[in-house]
C-alpha atoms as a PDB file:
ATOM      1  CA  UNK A   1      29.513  41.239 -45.995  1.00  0.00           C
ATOM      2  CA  UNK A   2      26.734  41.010 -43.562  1.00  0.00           C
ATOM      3  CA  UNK A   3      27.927  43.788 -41.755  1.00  0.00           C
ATOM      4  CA  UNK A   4      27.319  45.623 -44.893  1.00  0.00           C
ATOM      5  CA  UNK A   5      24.186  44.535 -45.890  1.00  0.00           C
ATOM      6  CA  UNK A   6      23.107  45.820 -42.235  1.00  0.00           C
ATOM      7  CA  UNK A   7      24.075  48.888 -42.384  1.00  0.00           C
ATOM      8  CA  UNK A   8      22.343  49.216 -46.247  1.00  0.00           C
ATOM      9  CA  UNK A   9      19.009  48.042 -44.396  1.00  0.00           C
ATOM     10  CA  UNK A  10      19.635  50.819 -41.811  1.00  0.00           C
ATOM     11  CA  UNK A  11      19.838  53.598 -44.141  1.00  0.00           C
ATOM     12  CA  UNK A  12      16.936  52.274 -46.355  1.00  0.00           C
ATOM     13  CA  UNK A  13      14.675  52.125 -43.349  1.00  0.00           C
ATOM     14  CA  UNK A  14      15.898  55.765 -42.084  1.00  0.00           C
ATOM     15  CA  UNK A  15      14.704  57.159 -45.773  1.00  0.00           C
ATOM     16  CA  UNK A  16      11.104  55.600 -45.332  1.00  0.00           C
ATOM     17  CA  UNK A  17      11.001  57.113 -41.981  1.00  0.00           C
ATOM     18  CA  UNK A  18       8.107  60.412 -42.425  1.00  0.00           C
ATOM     19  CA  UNK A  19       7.189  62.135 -39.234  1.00  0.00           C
ATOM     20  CA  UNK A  20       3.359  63.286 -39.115  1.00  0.00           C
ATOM     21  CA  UNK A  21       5.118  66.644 -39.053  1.00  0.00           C
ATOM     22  CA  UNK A  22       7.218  66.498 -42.395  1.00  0.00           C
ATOM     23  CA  UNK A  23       3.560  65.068 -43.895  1.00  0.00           C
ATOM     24  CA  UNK A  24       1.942  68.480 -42.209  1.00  0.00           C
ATOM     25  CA  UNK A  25       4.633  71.028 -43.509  1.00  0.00           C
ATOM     26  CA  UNK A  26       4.797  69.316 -46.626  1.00  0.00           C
ATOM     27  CA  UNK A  27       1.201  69.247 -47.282  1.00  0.00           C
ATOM     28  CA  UNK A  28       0.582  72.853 -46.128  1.00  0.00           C
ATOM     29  CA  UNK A  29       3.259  73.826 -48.803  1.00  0.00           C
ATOM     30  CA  UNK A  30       1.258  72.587 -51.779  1.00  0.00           C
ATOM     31  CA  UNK A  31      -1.789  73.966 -50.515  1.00  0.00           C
ATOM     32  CA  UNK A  32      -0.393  77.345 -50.245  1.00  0.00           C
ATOM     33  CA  UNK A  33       1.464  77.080 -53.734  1.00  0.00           C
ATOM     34  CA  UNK A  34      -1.938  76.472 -55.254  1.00  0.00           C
ATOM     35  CA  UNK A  35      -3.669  79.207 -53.606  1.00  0.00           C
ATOM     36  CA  UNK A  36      -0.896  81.625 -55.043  1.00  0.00           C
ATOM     37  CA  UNK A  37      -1.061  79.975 -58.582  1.00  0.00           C
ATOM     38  CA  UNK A  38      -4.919  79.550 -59.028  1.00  0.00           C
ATOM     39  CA  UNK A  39      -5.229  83.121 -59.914  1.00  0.00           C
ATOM     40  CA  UNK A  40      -2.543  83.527 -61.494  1.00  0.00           C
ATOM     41  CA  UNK A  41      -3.593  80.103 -63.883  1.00  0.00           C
ATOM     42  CA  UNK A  42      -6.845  81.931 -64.272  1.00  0.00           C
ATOM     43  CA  UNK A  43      -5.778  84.822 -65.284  1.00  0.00           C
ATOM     44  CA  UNK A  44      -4.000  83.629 -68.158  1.00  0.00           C
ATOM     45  CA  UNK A  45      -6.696  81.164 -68.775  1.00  0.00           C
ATOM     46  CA  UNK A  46      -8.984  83.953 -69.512  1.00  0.00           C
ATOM     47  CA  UNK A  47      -6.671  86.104 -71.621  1.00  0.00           C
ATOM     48  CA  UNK A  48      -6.012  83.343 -74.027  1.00  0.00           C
ATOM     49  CA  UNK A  49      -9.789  82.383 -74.111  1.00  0.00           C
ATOM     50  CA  UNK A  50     -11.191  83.655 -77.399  1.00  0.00           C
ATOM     51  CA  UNK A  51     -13.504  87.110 -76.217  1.00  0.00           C
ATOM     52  CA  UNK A  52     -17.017  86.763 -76.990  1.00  0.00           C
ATOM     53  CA  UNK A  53     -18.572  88.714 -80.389  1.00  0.00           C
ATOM     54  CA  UNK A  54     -20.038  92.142 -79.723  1.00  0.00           C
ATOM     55  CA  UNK A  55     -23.343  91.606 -80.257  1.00  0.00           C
ATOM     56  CA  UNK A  56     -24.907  93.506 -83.490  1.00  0.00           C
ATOM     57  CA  UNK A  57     -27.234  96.084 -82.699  1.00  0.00           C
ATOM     58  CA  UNK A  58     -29.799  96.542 -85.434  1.00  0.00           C
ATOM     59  CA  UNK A  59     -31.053 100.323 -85.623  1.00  0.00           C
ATOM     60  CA  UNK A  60     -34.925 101.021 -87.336  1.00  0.00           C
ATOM     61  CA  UNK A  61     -34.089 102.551 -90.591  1.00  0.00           C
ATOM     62  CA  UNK A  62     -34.459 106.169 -91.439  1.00  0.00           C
ATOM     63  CA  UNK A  63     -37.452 107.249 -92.801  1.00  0.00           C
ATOM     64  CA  UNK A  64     -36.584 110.334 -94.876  1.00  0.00           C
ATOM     65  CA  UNK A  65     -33.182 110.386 -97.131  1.00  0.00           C
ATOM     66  CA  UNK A  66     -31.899 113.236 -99.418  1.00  0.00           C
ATOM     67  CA  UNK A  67     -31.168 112.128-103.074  1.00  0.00           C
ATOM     68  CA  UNK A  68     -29.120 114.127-105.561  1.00  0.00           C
ATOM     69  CA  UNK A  69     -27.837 114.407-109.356  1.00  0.00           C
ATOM     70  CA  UNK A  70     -24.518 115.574-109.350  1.00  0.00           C
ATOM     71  CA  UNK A  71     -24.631 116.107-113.383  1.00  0.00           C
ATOM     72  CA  UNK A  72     -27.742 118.583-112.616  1.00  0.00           C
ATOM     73  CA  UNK A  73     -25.536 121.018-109.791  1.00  0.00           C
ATOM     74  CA  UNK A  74     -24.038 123.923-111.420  1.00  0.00           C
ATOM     75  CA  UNK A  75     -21.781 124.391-107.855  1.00  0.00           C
ATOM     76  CA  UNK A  76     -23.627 127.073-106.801  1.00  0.00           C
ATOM     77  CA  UNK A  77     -23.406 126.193-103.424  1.00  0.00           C
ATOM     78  CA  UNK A  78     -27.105 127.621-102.640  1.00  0.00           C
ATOM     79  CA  UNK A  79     -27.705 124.242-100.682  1.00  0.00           C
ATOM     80  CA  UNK A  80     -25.159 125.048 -98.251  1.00  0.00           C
ATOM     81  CA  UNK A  81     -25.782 128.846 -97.708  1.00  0.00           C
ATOM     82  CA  UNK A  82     -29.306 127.859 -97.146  1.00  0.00           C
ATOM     83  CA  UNK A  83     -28.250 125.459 -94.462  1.00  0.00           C
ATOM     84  CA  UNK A  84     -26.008 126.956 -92.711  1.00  0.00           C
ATOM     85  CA  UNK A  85     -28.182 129.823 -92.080  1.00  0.00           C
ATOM     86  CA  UNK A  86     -31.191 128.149 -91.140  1.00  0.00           C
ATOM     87  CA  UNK A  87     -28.877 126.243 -88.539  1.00  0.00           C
ATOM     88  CA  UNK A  88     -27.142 129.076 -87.622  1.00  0.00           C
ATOM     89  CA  UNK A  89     -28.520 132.541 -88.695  1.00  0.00           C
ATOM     90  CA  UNK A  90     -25.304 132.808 -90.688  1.00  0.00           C
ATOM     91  CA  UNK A  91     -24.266 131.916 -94.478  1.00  0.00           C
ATOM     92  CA  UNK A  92     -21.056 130.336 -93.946  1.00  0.00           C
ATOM     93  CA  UNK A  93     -20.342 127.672 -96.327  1.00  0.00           C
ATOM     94  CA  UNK A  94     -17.485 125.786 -93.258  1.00  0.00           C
ATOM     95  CA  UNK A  95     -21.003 125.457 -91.361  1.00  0.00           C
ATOM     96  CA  UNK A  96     -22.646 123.966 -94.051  1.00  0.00           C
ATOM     97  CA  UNK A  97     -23.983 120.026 -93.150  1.00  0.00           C
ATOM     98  CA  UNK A  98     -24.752 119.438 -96.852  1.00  0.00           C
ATOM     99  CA  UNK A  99     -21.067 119.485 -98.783  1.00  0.00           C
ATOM    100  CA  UNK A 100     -20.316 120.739-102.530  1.00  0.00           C
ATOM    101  CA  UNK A 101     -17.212 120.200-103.976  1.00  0.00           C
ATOM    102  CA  UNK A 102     -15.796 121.252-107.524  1.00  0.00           C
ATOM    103  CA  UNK A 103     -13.062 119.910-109.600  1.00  0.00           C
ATOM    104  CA  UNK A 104     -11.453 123.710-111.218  1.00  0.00           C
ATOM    105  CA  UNK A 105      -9.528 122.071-113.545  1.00  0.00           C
ATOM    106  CA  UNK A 106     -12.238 118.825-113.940  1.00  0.00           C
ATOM    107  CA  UNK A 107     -14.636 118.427-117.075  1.00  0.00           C
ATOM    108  CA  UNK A 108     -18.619 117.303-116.815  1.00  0.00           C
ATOM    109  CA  UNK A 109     -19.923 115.291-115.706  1.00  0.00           C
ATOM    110  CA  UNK A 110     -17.177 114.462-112.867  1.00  0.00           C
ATOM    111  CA  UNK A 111     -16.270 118.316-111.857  1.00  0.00           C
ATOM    112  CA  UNK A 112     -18.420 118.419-108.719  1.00  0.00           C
ATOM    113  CA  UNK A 113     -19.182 115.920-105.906  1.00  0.00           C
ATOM    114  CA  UNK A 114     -22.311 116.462-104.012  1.00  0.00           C
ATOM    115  CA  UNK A 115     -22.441 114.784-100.188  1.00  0.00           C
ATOM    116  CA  UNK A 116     -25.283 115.242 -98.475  1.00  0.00           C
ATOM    117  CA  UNK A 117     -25.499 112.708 -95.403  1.00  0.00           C
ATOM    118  CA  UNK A 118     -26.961 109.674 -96.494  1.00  0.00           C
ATOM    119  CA  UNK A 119     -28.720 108.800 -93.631  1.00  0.00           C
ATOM    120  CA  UNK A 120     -27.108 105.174 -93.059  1.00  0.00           C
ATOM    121  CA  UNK A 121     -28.793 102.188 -92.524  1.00  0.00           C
ATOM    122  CA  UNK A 122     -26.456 101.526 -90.460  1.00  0.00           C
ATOM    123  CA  UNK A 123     -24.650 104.474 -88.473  1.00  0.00           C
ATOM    124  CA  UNK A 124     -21.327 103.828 -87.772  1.00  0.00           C
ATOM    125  CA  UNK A 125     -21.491 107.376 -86.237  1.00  0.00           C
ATOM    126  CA  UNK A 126     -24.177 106.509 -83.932  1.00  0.00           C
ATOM    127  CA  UNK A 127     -21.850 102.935 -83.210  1.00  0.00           C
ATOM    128  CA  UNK A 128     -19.041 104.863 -82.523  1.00  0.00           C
ATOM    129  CA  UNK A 129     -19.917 107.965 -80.619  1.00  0.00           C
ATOM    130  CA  UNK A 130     -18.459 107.419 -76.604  1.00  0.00           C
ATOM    131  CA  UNK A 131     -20.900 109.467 -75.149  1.00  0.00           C
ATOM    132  CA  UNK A 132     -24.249 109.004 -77.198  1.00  0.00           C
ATOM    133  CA  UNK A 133     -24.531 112.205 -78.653  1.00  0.00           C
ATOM    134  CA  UNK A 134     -24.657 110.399 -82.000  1.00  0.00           C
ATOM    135  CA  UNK A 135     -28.126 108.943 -81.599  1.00  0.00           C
ATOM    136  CA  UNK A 136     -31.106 107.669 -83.829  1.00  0.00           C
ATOM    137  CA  UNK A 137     -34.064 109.956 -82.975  1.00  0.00           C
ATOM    138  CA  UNK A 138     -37.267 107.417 -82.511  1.00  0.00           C
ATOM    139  CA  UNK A 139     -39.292 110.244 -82.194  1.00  0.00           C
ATOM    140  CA  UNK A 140     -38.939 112.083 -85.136  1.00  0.00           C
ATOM    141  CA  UNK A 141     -39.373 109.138 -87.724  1.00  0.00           C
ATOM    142  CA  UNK A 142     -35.250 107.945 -86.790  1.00  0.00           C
ATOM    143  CA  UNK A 143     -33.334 110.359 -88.176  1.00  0.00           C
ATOM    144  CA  UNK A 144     -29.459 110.189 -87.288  1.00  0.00           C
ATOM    145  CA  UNK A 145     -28.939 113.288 -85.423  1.00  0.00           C
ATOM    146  CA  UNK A 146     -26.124 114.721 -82.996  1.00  0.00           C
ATOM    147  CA  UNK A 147     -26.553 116.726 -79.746  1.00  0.00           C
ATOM    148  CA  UNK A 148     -24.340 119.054 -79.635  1.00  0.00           C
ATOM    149  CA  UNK A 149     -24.714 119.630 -76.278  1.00  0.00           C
ATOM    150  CA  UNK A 150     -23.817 116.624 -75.213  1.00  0.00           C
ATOM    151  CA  UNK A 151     -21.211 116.333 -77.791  1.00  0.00           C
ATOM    152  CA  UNK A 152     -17.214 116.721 -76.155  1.00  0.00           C
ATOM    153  CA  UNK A 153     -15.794 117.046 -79.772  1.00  0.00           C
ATOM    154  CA  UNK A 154     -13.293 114.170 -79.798  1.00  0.00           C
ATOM    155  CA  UNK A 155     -14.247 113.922 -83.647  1.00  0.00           C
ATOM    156  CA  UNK A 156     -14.744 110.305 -83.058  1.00  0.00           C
ATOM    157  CA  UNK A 157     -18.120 110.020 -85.614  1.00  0.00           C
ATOM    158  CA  UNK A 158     -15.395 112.065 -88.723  1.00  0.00           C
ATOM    159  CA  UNK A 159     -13.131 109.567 -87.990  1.00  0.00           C
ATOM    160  CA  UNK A 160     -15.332 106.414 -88.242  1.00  0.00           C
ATOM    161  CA  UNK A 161     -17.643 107.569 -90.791  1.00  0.00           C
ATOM    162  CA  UNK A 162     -16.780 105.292 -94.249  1.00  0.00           C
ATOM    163  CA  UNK A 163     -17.398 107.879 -96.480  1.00  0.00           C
ATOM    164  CA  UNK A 164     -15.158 110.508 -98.595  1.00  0.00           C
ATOM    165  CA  UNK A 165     -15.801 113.490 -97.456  1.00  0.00           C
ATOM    166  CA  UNK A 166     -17.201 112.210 -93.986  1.00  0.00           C
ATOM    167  CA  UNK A 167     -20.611 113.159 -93.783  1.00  0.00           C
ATOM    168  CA  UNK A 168     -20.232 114.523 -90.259  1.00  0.00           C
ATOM    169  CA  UNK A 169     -19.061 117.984 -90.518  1.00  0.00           C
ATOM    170  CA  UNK A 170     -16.930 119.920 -87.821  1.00  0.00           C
ATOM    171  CA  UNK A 171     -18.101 123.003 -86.504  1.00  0.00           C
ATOM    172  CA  UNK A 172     -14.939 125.365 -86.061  1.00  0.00           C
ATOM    173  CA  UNK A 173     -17.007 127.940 -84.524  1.00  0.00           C
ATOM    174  CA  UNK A 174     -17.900 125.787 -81.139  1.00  0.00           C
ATOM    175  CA  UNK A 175     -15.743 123.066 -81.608  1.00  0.00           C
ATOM    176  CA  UNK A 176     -18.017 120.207 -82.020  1.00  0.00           C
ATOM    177  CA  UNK A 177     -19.423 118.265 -84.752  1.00  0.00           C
ATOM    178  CA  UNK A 178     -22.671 118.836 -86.473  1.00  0.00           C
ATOM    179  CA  UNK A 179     -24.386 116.165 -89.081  1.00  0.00           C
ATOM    180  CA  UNK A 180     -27.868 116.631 -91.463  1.00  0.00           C
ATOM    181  CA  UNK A 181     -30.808 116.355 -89.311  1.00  0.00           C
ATOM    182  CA  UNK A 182     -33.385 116.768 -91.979  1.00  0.00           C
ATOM    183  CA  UNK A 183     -34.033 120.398 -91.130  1.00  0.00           C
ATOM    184  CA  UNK A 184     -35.570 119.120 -87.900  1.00  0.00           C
ATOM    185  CA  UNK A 185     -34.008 122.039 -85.520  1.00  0.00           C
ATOM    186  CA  UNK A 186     -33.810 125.065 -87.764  1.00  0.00           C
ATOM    187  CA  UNK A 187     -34.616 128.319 -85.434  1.00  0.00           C
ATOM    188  CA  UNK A 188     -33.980 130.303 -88.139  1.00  0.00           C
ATOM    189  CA  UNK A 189     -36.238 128.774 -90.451  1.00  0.00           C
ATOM    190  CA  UNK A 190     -40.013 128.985 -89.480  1.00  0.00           C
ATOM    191  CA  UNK A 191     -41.194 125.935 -91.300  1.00  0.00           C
ATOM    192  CA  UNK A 192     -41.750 122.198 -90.175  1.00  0.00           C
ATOM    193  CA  UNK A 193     -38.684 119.856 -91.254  1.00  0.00           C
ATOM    194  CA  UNK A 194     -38.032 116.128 -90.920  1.00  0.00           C
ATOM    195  CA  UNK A 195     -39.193 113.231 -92.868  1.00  0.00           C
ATOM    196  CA  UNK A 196     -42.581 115.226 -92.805  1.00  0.00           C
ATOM    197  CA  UNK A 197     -41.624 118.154 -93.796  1.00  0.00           C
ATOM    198  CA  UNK A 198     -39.387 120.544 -96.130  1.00  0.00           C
ATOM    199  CA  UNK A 199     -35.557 120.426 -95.749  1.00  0.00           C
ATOM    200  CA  UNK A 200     -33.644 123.797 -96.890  1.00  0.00           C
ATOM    201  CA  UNK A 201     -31.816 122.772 -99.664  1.00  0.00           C
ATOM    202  CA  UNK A 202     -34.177 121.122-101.225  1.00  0.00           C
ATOM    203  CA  UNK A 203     -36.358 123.800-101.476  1.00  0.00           C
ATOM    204  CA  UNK A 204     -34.281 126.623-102.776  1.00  0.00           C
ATOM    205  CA  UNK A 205     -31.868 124.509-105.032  1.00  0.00           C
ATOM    206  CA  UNK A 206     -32.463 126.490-107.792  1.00  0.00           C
ATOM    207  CA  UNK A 207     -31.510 123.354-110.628  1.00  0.00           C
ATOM    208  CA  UNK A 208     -34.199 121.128-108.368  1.00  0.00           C
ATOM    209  CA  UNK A 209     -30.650 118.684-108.385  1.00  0.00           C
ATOM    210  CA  UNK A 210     -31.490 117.228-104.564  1.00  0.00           C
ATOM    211  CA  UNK A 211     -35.031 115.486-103.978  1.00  0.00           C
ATOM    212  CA  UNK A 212     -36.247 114.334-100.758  1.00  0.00           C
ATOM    213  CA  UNK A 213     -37.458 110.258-100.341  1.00  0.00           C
ATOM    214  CA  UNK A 214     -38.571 108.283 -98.009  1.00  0.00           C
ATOM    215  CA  UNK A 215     -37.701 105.191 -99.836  1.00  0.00           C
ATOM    216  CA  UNK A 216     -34.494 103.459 -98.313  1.00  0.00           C
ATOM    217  CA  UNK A 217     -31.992 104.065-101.280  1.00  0.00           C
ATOM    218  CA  UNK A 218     -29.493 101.173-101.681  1.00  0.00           C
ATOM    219  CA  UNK A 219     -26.660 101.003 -99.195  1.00  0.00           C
ATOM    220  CA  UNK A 220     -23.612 100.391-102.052  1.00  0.00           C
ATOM    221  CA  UNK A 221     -21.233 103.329-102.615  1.00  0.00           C
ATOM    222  CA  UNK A 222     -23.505 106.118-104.052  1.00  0.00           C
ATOM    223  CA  UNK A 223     -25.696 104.173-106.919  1.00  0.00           C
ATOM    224  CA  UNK A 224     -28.726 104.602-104.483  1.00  0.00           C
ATOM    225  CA  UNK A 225     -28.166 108.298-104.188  1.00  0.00           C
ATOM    226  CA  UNK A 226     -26.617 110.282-106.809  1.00  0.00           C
ATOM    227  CA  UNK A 227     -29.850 109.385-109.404  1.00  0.00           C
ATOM    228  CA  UNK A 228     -30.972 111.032-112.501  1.00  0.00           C
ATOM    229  CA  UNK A 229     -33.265 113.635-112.019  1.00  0.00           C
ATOM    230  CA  UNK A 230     -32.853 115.259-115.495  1.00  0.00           C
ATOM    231  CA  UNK A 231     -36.024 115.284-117.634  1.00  0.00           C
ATOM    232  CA  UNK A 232     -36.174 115.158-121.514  1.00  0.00           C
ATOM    233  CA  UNK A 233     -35.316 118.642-121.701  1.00  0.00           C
ATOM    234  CA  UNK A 234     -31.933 118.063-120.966  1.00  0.00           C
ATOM    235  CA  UNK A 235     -31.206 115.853-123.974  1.00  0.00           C
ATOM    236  CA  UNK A 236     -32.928 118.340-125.768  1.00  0.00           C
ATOM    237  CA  UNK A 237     -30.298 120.436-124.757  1.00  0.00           C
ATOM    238  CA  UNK A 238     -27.310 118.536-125.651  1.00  0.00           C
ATOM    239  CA  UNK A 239     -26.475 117.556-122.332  1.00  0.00           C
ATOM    240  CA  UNK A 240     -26.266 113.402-123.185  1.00  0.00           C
ATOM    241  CA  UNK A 241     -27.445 110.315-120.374  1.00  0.00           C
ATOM    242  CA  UNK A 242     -23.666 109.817-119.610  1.00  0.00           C
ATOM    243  CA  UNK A 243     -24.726 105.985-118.628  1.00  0.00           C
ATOM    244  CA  UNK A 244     -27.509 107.037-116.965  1.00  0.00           C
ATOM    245  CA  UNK A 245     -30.555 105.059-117.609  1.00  0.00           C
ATOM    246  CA  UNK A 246     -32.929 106.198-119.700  1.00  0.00           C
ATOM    247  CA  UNK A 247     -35.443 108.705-118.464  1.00  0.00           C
ATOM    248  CA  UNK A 248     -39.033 107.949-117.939  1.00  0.00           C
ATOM    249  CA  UNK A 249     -41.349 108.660-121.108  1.00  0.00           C
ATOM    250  CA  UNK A 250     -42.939 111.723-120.064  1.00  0.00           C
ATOM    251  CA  UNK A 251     -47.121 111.554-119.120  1.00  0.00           C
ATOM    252  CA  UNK A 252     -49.703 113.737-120.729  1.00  0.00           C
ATOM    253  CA  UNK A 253     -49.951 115.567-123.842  1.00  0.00           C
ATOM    254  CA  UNK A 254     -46.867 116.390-125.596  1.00  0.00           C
ATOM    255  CA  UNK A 255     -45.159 119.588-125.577  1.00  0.00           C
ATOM    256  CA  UNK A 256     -45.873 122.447-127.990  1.00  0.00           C
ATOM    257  CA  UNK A 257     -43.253 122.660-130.620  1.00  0.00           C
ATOM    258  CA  UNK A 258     -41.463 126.059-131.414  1.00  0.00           C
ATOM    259  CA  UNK A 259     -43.153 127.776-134.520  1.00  0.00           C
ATOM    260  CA  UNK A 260     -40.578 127.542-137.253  1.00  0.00           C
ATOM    261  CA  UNK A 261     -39.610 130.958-138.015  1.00  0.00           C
ATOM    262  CA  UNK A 262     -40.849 132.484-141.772  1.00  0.00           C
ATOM    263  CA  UNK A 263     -39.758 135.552-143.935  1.00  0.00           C
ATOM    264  CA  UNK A 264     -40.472 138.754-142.834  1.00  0.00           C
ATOM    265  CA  UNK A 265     -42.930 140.365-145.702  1.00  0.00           C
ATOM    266  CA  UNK A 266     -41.909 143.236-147.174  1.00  0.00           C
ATOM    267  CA  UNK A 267     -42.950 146.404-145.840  1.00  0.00           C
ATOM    268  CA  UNK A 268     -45.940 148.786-147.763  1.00  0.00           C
ATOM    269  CA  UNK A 269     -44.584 151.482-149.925  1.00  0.00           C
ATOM    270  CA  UNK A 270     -45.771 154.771-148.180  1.00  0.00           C
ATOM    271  CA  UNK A 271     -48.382 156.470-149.784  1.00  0.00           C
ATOM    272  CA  UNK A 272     -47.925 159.625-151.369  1.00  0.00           C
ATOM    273  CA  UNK A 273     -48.516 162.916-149.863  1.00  0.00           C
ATOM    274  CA  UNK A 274     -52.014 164.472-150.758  1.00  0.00           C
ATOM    275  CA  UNK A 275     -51.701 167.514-152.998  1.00  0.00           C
ATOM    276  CA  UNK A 276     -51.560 170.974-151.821  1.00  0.00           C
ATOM    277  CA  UNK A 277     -53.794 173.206-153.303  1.00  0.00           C
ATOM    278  CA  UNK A 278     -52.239 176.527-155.032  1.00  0.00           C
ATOM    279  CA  UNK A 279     -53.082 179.657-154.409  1.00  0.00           C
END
């Protein structure tokens, strides 16, 4: 027995036995396992860590917009002749940055959709664009605009835009995309656009159914741009409000009434012939 309990004592004392060497390999070991796995831990660390919010960028609004009443447009597509060849020399109605569409088979007062761009508060084309040649033009009172010539057509701004059609328009002829500028780069046009001054298709619509504003219209679907401007003169000639509100009692004196129409009096008998005198 106390041979045993000798030789137990041995082997416990051997175990507890640690060489300044086995504490130096040992140690080094750890050290070198942490270098490899700090990275790695830190990595991982940052891919599960929630990414920060893109911070909003808040653009000045627009200070010219181009309203319309789509129960006025007859779908004569003068608008878009006009701009296309101011733009482009050309009337092409696929170059057109102002879009008509009609319903064949639809009834009034929902057989055409007008889409002019609308000018957005905020531009989601101007958000989206990867190479900036959606921009907001501070200079020329921040109209949304695209340079084409920096444009690379990837048709990112069609893509994005939120609206049916999207307001940016492709350009089949070079292969880029093209949006409403206000008439601010019309070489084919020699008068002044922008918020300041005339855009194309307002000026020769000939039903006067798009009006330029500089009033911010409200942002919600189309209620802040496809408005009423009908006068009285179109109740007058059957064509109802359709849920529009009612229009604005006309100023000045009212307008001359059409003469009812009265009998025709009879015509004069002819007088008779004067005698001939016989021979």
């Amino acid at each position: 027995m106390p041979e045993d309990k000798k030789t137990e004592n041995e082997e416990s004392a051997d175990k507890k036995k640690f060489s300044r060497r086995d504490f130096l390999v040992k140690s080094g070991t750890v050290a070198a396992a942490q270098v490899v796995l700090t990275p790695v831990l830190a990595s991982a660390a940052a891919k599960a860590a929630p990414a920060p919010a893109p911070q909003k960028v808040e653009y000045p609004e627009s200070k010219g917009y181009i309203l319309y009443d789509s129960k006025k447009c007859t779908g004569c597509t003068t608008c878009m002749l006009s701009c296309s060849l101011v733009h482009y020399g050309v009337q092409n109605l696929s170059l057109a940055r102002i879009q008509i569409m009609q319903d064949s088979f639809g009834k009034f007062p929902t057989d055409i959709k007008m889409a002019p761009c609308r000018q957005c508060v905020t531009p989601v084309c101007v958000e989206n664009c990867p190479v900036g040649a959606a921009y907001v033009d501070t200079k020329n009172g921040n109209v949304r605009r695209i340079d084409m010539e920096k444009c690379i057509g990837c048709q990112t701004c069609l893509k994005m835009c939120p609206q049916q059609p999207h307001r940016p328009v492709w350009n089949n002829v070079l292969s880029k995309s093209s949006k409403c500028d206000l008439c601010l780069d019309t070489p084919y046009w020699n008068e002044k656009g922008g918020p300041g001054g005339k855009q194309a298709c307002v000026t020769n619509c000939p039903m006067h159914a798009l009006k330029f504003t500089s009033e911010t219209p409200d942002q919600e679907e189309t209620i802040g741009y496809d408005v009423k401007l009908r006068n009285e003169h179109w109740t007058a000639l059957g064509l109802a409000d359709f849920g529009d509100p009612p229009v604005a009692p006309r100023v000045g004196p009212p307008l001359p009434s059409r003469p009812a129409a009265t009998a025709a009096a009879p015509e004069a008998p002819a007088a008779p012939a004067p005698p001939t005198r016989q021979q």
